[in-house]
C-alpha atoms as a PDB file:
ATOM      1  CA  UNK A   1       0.952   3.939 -18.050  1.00  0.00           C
ATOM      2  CA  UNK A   2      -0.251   7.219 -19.393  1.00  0.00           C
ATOM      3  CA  UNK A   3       1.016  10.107 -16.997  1.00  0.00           C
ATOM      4  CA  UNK A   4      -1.700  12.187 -18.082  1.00  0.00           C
ATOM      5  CA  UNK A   5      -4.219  10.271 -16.217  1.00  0.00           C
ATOM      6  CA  UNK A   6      -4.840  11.530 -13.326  1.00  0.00           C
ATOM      7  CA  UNK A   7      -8.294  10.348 -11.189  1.00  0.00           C
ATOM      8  CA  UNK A   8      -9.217  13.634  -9.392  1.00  0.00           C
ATOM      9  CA  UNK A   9     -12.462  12.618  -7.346  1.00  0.00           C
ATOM     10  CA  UNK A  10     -15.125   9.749  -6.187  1.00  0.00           C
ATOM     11  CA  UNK A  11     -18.504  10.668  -5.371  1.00  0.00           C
ATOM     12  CA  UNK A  12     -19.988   7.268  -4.385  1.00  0.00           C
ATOM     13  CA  UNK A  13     -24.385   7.012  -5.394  1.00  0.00           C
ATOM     14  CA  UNK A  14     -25.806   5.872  -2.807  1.00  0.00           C
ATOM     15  CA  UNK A  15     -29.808   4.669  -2.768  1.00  0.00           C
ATOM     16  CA  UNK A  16     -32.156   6.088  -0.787  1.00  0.00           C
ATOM     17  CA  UNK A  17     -35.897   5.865  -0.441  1.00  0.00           C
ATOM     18  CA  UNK A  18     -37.337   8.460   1.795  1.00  0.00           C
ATOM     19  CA  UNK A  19     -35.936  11.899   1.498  1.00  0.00           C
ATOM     20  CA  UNK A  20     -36.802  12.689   5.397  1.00  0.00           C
ATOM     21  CA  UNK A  21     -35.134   9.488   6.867  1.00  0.00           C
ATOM     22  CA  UNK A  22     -31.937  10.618   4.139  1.00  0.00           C
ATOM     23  CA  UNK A  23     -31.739  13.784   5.624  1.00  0.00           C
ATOM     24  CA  UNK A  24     -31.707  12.564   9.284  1.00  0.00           C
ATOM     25  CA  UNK A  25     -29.088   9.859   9.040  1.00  0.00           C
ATOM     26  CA  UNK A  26     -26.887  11.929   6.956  1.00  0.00           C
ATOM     27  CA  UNK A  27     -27.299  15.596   7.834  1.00  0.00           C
ATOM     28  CA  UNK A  28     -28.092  15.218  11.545  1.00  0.00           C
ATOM     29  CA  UNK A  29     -26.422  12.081  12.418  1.00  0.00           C
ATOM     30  CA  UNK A  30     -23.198  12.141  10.526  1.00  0.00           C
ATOM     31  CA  UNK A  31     -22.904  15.720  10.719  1.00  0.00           C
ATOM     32  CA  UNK A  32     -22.885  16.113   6.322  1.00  0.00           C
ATOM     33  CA  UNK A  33     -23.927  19.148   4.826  1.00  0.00           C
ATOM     34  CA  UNK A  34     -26.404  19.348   2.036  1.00  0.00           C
ATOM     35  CA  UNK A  35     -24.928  20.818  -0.978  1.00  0.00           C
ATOM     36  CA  UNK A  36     -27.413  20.350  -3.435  1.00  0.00           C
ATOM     37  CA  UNK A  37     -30.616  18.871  -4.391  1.00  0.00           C
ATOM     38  CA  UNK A  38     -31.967  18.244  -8.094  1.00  0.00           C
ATOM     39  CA  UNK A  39     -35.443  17.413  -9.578  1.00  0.00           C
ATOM     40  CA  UNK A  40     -36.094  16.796 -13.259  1.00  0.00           C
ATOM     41  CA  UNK A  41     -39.319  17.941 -11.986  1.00  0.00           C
ATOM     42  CA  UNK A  42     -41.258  18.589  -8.726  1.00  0.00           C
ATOM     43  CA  UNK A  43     -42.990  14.986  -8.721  1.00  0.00           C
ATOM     44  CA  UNK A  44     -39.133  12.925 -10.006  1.00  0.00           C
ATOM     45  CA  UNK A  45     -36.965  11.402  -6.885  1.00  0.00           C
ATOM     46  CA  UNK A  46     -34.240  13.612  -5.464  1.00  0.00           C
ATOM     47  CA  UNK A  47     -30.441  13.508  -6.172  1.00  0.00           C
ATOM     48  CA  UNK A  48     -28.726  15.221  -3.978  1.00  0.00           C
ATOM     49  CA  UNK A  49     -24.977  15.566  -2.667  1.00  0.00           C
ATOM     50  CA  UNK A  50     -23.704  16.000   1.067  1.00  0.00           C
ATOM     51  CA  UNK A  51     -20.277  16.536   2.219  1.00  0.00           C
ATOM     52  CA  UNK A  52     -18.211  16.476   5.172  1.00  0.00           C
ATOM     53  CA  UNK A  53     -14.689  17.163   5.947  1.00  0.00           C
ATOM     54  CA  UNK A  54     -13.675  16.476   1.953  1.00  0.00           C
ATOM     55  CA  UNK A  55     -15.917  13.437   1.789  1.00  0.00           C
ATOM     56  CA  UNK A  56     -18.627  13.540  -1.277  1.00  0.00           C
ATOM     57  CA  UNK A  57     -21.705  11.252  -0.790  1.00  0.00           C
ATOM     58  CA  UNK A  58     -24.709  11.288  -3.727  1.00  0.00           C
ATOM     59  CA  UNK A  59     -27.911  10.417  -2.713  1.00  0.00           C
ATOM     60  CA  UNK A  60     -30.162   8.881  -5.377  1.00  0.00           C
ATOM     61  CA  UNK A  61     -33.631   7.824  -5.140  1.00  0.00           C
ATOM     62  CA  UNK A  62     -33.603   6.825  -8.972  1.00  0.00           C
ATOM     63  CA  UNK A  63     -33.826   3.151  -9.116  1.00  0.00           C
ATOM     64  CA  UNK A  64     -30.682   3.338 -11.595  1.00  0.00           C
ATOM     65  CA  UNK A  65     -28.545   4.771  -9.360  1.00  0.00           C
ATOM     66  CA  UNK A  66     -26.864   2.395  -6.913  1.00  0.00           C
ATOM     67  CA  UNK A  67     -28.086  -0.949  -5.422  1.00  0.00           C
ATOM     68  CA  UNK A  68     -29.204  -0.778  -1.950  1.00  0.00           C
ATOM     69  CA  UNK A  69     -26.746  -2.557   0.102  1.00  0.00           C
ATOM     70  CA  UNK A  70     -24.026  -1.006  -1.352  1.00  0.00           C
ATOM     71  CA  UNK A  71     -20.608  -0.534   0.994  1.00  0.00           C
ATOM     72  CA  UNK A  72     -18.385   2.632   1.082  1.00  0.00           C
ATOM     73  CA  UNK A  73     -14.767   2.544   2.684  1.00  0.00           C
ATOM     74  CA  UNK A  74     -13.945   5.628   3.543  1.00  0.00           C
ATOM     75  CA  UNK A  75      -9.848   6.716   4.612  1.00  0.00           C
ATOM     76  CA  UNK A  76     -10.100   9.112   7.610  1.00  0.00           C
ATOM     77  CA  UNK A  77      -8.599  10.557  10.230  1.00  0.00           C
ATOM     78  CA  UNK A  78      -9.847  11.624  13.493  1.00  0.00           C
ATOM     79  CA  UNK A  79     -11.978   8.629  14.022  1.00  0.00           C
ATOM     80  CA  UNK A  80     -11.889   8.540  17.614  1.00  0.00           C
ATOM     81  CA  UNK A  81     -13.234  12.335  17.847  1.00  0.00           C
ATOM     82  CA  UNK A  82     -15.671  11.452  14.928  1.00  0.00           C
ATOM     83  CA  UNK A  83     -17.254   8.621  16.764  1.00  0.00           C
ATOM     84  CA  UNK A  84     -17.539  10.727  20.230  1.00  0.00           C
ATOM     85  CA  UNK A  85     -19.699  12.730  18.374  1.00  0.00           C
ATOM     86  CA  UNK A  86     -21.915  11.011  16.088  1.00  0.00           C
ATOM     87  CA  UNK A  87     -22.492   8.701  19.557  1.00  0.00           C
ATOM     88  CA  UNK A  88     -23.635  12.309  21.608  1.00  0.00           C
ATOM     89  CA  UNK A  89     -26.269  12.170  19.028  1.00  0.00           C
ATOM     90  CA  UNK A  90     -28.426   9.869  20.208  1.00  0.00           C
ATOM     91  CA  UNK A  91     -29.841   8.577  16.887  1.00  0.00           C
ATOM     92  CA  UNK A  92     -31.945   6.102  17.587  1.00  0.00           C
ATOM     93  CA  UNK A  93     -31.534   3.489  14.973  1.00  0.00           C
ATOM     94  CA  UNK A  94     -27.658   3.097  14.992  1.00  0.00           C
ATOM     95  CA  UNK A  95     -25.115   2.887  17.649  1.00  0.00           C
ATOM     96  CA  UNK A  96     -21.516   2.174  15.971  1.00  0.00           C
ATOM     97  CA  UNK A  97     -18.619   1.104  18.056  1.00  0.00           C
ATOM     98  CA  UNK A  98     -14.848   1.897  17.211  1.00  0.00           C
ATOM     99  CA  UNK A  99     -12.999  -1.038  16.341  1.00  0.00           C
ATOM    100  CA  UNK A 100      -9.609  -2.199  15.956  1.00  0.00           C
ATOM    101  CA  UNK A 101      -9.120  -4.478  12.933  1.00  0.00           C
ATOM    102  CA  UNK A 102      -6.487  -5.409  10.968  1.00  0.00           C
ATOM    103  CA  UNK A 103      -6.648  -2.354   8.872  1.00  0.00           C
ATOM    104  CA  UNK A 104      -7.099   0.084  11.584  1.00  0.00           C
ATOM    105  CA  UNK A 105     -10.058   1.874  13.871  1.00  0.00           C
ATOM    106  CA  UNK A 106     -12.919   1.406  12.302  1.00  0.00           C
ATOM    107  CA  UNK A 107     -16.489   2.918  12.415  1.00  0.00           C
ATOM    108  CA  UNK A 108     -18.791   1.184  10.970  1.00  0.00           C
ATOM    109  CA  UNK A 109     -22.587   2.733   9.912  1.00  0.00           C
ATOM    110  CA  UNK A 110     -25.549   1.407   7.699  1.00  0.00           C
ATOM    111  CA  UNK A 111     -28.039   4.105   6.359  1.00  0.00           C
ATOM    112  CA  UNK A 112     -31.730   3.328   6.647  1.00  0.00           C
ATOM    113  CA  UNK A 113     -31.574   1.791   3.400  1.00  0.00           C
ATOM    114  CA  UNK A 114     -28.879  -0.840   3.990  1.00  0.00           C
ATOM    115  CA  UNK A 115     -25.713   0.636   2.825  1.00  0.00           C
ATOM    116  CA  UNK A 116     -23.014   0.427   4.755  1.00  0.00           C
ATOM    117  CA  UNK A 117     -19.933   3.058   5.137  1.00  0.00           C
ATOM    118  CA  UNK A 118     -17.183   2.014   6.869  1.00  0.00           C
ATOM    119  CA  UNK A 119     -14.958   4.827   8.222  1.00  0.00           C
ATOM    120  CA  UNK A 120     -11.707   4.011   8.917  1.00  0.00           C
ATOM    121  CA  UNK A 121      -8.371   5.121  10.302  1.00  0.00           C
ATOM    122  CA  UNK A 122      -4.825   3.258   9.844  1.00  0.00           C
ATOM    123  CA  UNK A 123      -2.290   3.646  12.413  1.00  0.00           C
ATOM    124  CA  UNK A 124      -0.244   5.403   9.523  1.00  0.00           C
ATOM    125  CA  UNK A 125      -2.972   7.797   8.881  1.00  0.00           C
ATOM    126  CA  UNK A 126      -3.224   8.422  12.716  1.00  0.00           C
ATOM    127  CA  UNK A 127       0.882   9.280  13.136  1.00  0.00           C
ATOM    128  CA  UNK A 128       0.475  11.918   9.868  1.00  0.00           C
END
């Protein structure tokens, strides 16, 4: 192996379709902050790119960008506080539960456009 490799970043693509239901889901119920937005021009989809707490999401609504459906796993901690909150939200289209599974707490969302993240917290991760 090459020791001058070195991966410094992911920024998963995920597709969207409408910019307003985007914006909901992942600015107001998962609590991301929108970075940026680009246009080619006024009338071409969005990309765009939130982030929260060192987590990088892009949002596409190119059709080449991403396959709706598409699953994230996402290393975390502070699950347990994350999930009290996103659940005092109130969104009406998703309530996630925290579960234990063999790799640790998990919370488990899918966007309006079927992609699924899957946050989750190992017991190792937890004790850090």
């Amino acid at each position: 192996m090459n020791a001058s490799i070195r991966f410094t970043s992911t920024h998963p693509i995920l597709r969207i379709f409408d910019e307003a239901k985007a914006k909901e889901f992942y600015l107001g119920f998962l609590g991301f902050t929108l970075d940026w937005e680009h246009r080619f021009e006024p009338s071409s989809p969005l990309y765009a790119q939130v982030s929260r707490a060192g987590l990088v999401l892009h949002l596409s609504g190119h059709h080449g960008d991403g396959t709706p459906g598409s699953c994230v796993f996402v290393r975390m901690t502070g699950i347990a506080d994350f999930h009290r909150e996103i659940s005092a939200r109130n969104y009406p289209n998703m309530r996630p539960g925290l579960e234990e599974t063999p790799l640790g707490r998990e919370v488990t969302v899918i966007d309006p456009f079927g992609n699924t993240i899957r946050f989750c917290e190992s017991q190792v991760e937890a004790e850090a």
